[in-house]
C-alpha atoms as a PDB file:
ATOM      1  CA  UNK A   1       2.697  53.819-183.574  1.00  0.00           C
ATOM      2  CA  UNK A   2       6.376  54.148-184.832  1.00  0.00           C
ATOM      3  CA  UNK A   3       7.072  56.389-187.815  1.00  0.00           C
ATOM      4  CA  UNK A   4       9.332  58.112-189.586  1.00  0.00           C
ATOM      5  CA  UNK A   5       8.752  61.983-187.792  1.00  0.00           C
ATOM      6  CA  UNK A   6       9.889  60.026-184.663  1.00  0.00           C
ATOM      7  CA  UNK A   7      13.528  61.375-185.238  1.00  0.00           C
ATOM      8  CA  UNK A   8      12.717  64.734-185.099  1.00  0.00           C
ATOM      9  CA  UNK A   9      13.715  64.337-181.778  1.00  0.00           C
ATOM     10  CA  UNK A  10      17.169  64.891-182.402  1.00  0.00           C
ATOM     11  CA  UNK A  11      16.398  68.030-184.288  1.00  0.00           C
ATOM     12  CA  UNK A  12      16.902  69.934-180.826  1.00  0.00           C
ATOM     13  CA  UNK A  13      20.389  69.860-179.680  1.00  0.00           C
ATOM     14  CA  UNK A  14      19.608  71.521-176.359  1.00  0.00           C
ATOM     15  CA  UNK A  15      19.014  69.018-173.315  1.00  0.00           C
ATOM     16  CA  UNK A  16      15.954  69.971-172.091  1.00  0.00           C
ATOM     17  CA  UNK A  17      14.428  70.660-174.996  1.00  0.00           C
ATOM     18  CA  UNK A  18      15.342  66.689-176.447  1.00  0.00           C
ATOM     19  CA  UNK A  19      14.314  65.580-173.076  1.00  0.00           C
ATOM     20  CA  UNK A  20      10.775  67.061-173.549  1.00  0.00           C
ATOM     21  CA  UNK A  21      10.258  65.618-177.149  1.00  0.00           C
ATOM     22  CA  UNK A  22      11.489  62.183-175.981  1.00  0.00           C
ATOM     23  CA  UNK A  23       9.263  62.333-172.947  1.00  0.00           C
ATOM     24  CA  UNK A  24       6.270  63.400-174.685  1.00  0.00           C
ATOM     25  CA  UNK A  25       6.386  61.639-177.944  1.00  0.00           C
ATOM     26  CA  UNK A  26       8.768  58.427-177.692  1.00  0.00           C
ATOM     27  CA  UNK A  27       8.407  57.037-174.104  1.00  0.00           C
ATOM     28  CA  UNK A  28       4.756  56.688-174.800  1.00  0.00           C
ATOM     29  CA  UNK A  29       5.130  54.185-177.519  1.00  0.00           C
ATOM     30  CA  UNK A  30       7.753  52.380-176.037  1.00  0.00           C
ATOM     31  CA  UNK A  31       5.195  52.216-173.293  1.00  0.00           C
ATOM     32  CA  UNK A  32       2.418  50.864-175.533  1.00  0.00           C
ATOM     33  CA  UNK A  33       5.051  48.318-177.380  1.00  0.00           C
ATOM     34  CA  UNK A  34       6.665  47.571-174.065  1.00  0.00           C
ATOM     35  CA  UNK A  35       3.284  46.852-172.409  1.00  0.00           C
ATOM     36  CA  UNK A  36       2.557  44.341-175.837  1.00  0.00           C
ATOM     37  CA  UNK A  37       5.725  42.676-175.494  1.00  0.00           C
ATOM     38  CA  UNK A  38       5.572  41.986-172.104  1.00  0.00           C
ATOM     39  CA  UNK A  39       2.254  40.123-172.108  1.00  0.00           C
ATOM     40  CA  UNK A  40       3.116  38.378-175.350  1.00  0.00           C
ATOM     41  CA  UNK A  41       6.928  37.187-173.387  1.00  0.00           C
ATOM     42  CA  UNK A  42       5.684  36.303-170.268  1.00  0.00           C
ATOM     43  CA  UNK A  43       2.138  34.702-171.909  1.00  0.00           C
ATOM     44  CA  UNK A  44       4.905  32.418-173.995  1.00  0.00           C
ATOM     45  CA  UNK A  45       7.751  31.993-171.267  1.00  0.00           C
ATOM     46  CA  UNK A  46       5.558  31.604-168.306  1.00  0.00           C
ATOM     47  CA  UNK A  47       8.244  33.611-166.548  1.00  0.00           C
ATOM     48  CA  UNK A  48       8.704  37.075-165.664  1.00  0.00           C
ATOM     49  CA  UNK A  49      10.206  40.148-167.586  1.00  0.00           C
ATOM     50  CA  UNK A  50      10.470  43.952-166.113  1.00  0.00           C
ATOM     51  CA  UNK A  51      10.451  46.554-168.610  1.00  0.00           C
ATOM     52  CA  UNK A  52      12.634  50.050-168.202  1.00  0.00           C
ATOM     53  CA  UNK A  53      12.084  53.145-170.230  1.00  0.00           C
ATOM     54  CA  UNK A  54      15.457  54.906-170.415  1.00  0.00           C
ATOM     55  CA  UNK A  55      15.325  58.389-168.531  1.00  0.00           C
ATOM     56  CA  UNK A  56      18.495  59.888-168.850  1.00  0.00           C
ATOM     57  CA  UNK A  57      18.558  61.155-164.922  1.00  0.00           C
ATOM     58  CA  UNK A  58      22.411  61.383-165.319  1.00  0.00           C
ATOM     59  CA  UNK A  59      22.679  64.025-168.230  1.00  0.00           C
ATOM     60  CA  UNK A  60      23.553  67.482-167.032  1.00  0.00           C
ATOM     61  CA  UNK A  61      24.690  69.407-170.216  1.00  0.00           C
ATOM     62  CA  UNK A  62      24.653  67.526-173.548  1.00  0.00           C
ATOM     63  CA  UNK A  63      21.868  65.804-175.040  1.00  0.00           C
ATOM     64  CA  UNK A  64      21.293  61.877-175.143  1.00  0.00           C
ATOM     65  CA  UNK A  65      22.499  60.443-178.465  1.00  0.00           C
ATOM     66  CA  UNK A  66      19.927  57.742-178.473  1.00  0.00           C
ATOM     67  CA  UNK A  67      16.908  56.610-176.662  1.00  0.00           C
ATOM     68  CA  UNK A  68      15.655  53.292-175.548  1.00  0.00           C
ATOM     69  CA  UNK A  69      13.271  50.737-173.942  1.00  0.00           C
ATOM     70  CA  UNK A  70      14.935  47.815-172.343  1.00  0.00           C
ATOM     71  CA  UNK A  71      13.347  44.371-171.691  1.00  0.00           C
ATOM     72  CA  UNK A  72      15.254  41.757-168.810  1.00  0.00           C
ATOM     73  CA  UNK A  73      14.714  38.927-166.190  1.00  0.00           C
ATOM     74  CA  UNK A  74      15.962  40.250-163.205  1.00  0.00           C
ATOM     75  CA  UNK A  75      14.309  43.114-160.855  1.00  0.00           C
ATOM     76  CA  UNK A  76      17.295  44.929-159.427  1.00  0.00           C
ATOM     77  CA  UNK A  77      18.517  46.222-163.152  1.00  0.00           C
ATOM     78  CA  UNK A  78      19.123  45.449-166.456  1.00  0.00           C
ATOM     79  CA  UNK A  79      22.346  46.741-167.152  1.00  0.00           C
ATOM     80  CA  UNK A  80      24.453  43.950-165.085  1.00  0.00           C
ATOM     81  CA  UNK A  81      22.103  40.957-166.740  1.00  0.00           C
ATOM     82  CA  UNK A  82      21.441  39.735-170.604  1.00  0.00           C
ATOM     83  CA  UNK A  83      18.526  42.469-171.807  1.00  0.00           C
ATOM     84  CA  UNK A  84      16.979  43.289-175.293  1.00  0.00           C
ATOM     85  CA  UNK A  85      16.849  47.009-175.907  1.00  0.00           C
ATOM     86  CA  UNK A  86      14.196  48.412-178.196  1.00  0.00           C
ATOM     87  CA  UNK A  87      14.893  52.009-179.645  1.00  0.00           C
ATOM     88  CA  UNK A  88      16.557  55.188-181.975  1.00  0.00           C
ATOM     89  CA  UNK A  89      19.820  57.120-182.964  1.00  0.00           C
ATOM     90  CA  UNK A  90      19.176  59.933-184.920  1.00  0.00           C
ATOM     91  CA  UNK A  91      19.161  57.862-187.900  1.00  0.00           C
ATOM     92  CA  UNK A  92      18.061  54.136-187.051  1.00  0.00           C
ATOM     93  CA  UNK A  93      15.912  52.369-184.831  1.00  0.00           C
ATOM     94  CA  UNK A  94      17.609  49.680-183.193  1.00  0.00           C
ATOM     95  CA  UNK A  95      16.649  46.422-181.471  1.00  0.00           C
ATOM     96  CA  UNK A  96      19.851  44.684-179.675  1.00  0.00           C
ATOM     97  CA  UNK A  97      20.884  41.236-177.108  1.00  0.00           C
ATOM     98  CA  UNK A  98      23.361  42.719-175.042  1.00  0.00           C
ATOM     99  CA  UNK A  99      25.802  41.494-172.737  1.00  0.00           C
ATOM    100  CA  UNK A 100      27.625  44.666-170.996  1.00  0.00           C
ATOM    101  CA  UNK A 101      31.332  44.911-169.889  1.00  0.00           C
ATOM    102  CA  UNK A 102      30.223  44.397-166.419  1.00  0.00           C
ATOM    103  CA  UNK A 103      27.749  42.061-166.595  1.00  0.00           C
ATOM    104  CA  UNK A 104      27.815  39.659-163.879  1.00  0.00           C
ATOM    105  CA  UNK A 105      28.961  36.233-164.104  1.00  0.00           C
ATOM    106  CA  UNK A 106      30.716  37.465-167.096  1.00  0.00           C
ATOM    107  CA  UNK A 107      32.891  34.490-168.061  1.00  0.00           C
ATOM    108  CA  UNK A 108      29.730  32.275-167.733  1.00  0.00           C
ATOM    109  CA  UNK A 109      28.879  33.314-170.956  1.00  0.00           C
ATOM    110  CA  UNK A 110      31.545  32.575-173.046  1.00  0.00           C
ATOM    111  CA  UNK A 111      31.154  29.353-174.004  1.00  0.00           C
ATOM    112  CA  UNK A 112      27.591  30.219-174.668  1.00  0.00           C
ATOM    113  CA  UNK A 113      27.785  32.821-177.150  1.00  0.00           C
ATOM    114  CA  UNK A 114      30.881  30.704-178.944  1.00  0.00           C
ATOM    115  CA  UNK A 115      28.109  27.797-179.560  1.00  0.00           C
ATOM    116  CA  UNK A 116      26.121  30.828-181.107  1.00  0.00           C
ATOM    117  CA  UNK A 117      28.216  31.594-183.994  1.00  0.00           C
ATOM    118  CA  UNK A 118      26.236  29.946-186.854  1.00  0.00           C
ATOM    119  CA  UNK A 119      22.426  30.092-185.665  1.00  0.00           C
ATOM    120  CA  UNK A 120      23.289  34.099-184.763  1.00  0.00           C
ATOM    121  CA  UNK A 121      24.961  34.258-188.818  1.00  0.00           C
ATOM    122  CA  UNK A 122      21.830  32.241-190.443  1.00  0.00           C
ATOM    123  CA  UNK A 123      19.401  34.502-188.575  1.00  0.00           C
ATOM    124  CA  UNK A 124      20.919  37.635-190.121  1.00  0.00           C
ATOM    125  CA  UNK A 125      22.083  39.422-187.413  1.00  0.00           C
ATOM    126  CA  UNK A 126      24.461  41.982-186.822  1.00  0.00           C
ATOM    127  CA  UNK A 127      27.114  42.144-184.084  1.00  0.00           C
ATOM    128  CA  UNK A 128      29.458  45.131-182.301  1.00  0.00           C
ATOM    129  CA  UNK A 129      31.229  45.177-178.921  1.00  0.00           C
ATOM    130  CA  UNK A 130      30.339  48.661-178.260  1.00  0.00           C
ATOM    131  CA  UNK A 131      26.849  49.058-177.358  1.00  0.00           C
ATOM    132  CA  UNK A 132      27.107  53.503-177.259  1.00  0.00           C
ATOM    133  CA  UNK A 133      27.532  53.052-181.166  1.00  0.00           C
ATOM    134  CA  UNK A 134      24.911  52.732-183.402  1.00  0.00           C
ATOM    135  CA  UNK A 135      26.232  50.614-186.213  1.00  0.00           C
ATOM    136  CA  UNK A 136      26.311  46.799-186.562  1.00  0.00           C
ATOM    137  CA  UNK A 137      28.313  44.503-188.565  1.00  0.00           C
ATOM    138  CA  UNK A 138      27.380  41.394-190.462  1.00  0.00           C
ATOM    139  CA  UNK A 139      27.707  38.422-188.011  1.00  0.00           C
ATOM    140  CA  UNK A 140      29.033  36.005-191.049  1.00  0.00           C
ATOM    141  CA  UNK A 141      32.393  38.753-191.021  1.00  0.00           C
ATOM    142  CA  UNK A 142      32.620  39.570-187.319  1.00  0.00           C
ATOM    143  CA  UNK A 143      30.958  37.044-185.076  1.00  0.00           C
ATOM    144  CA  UNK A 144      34.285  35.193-184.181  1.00  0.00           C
ATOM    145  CA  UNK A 145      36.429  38.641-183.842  1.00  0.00           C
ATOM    146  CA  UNK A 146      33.614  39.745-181.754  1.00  0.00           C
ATOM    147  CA  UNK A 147      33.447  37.003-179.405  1.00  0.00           C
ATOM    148  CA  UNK A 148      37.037  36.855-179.397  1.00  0.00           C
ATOM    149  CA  UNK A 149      36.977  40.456-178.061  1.00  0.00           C
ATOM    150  CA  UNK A 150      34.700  40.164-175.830  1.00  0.00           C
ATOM    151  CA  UNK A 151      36.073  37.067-173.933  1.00  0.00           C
ATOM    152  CA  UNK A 152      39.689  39.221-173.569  1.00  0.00           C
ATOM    153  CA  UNK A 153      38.615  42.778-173.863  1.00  0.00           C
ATOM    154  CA  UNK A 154      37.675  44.039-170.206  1.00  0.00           C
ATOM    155  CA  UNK A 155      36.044  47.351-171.995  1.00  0.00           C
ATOM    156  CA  UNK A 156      34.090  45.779-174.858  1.00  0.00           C
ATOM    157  CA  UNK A 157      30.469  44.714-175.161  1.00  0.00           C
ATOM    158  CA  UNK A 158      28.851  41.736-176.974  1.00  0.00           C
ATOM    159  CA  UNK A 159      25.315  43.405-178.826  1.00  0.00           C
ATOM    160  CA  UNK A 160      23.862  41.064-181.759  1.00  0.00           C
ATOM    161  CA  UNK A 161      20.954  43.079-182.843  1.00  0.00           C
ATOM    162  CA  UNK A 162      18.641  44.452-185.917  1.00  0.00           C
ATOM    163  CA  UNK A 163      18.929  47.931-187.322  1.00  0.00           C
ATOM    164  CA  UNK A 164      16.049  49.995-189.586  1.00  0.00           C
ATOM    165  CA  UNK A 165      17.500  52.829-191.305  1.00  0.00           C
ATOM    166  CA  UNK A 166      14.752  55.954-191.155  1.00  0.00           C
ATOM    167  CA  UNK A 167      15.785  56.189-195.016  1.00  0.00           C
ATOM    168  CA  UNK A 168      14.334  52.502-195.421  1.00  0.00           C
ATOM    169  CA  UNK A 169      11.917  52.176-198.086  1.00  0.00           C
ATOM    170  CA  UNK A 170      10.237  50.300-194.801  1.00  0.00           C
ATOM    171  CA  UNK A 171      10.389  53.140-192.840  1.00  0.00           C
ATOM    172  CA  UNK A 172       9.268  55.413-195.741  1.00  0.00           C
ATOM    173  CA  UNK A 173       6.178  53.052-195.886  1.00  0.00           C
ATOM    174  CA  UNK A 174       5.079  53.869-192.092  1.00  0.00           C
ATOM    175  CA  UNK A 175       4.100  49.959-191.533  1.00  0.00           C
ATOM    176  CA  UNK A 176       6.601  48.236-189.232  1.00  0.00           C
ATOM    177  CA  UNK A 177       5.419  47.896-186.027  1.00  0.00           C
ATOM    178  CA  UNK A 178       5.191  44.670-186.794  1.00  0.00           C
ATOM    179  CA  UNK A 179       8.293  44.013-187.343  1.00  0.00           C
ATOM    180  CA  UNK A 180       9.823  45.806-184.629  1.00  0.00           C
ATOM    181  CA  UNK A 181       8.022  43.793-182.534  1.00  0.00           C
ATOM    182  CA  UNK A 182       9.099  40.265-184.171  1.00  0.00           C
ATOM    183  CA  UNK A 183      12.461  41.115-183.842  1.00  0.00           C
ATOM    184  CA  UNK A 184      12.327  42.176-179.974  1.00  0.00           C
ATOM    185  CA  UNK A 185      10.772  38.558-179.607  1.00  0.00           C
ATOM    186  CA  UNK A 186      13.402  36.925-181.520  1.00  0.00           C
ATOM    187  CA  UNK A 187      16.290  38.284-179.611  1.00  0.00           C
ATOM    188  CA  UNK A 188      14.125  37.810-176.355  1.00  0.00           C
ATOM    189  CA  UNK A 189      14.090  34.080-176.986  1.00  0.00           C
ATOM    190  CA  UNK A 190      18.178  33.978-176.955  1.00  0.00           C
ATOM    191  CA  UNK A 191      18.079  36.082-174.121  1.00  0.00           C
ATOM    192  CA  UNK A 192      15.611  33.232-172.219  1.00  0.00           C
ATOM    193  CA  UNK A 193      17.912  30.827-173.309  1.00  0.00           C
ATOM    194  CA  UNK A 194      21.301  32.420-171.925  1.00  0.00           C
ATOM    195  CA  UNK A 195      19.466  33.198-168.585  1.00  0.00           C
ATOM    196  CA  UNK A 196      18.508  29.168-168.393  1.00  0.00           C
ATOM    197  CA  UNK A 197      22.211  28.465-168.131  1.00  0.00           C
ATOM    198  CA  UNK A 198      23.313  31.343-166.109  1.00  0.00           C
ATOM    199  CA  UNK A 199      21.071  32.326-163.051  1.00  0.00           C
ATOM    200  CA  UNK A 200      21.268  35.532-161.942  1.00  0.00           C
END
């Protein structure tokens, strides 16, 4: 499925012509990974998940930076509730938990991701309150700062999340489906239990 030729996407810097490459040969596989991970979530939640494939409706001149599959609870969007994002800058893929700037019921989930600190360091993830930048930063140096920002910040995001560099030696080896699709689950299962405490 994934492999490394997937970033020659970015190669054209014209709208359209990114759009067409995107269209024709990423959304498919975040289809066929999407479709996967929404059996295997809602065979192991018992609950249900909607999947959206970004489209990038809004973009009139420049090219999108990134592209993305996202994964939530709730019907009417995913962009104002907890969702796990699946997808590629022009030199990573990227699987993130995000909480947005306008998420509802915002301060509902502060105490939450405070109580989060050491499971979210011991599991290796990274952590940024800016979710239109691709890099992360080691949760056991930023977690606090980050949560700390997010809870006074109006502007900032909170994103733990995973990043594969296309220069891996994984990458390079063009066998890691697999492990995209363990770390979607992972992140799903924090995102399950946020959306236990706050309904939306």
């Amino acid at each position: 499925m994934f492999k490394k030729s997937d970033f020659e996407v970015f190669n054209d810097n014209t709208l359209s012509g990114r759009l067409n490459l995107i269209r024709q040969q990423l959304d498919p596989k975040f289809q066929e990974i999407g479709d996967q991970l929404m059996i295997a979530l809602e065979d192991k939640y018992q609950a249900k998940f909607y999947m959206k494939i970004a489209k990038h409706q809004r973009r009139t001149k420049n090219p999108p930076p990134d592209t993305w599959l996202a994964i939530n609870q709730n019907k009417r969007g995913y962009k104002k509730t907890p969702h796990v994002e699946l997808g590629l800058w022009p030199d990573r893929y990227f699987i993130t938990f995000s909480l947005l700037a306008d998420i509802n019921k915002r301060p509902e989930y502060y105490p939450l991701i405070q109580k989060l600190s050491s499971r979210v360091v011991q599991e290796g993830w990274g952590v940024s309150n800016d979710h239109t930048q691709p890099e992360l930063f080691p949760a056991e140096e930023v977690y606090t700062k980050s949560v700390k920002k997010y809870m006074s910040v109006k502007s900032s995001d909170f994103v733990i999340g995973f990043v594969l560099k296309r220069d891996s030696e994984i990458v390079e080896s063009g066998d890691f489906d697999k492990l995209l699709f363990d770390k979607f689950m992972k992140l799903c299962q924090l995102m399950v239990e946020i959306n236990e405490k706050v309904a939306n």
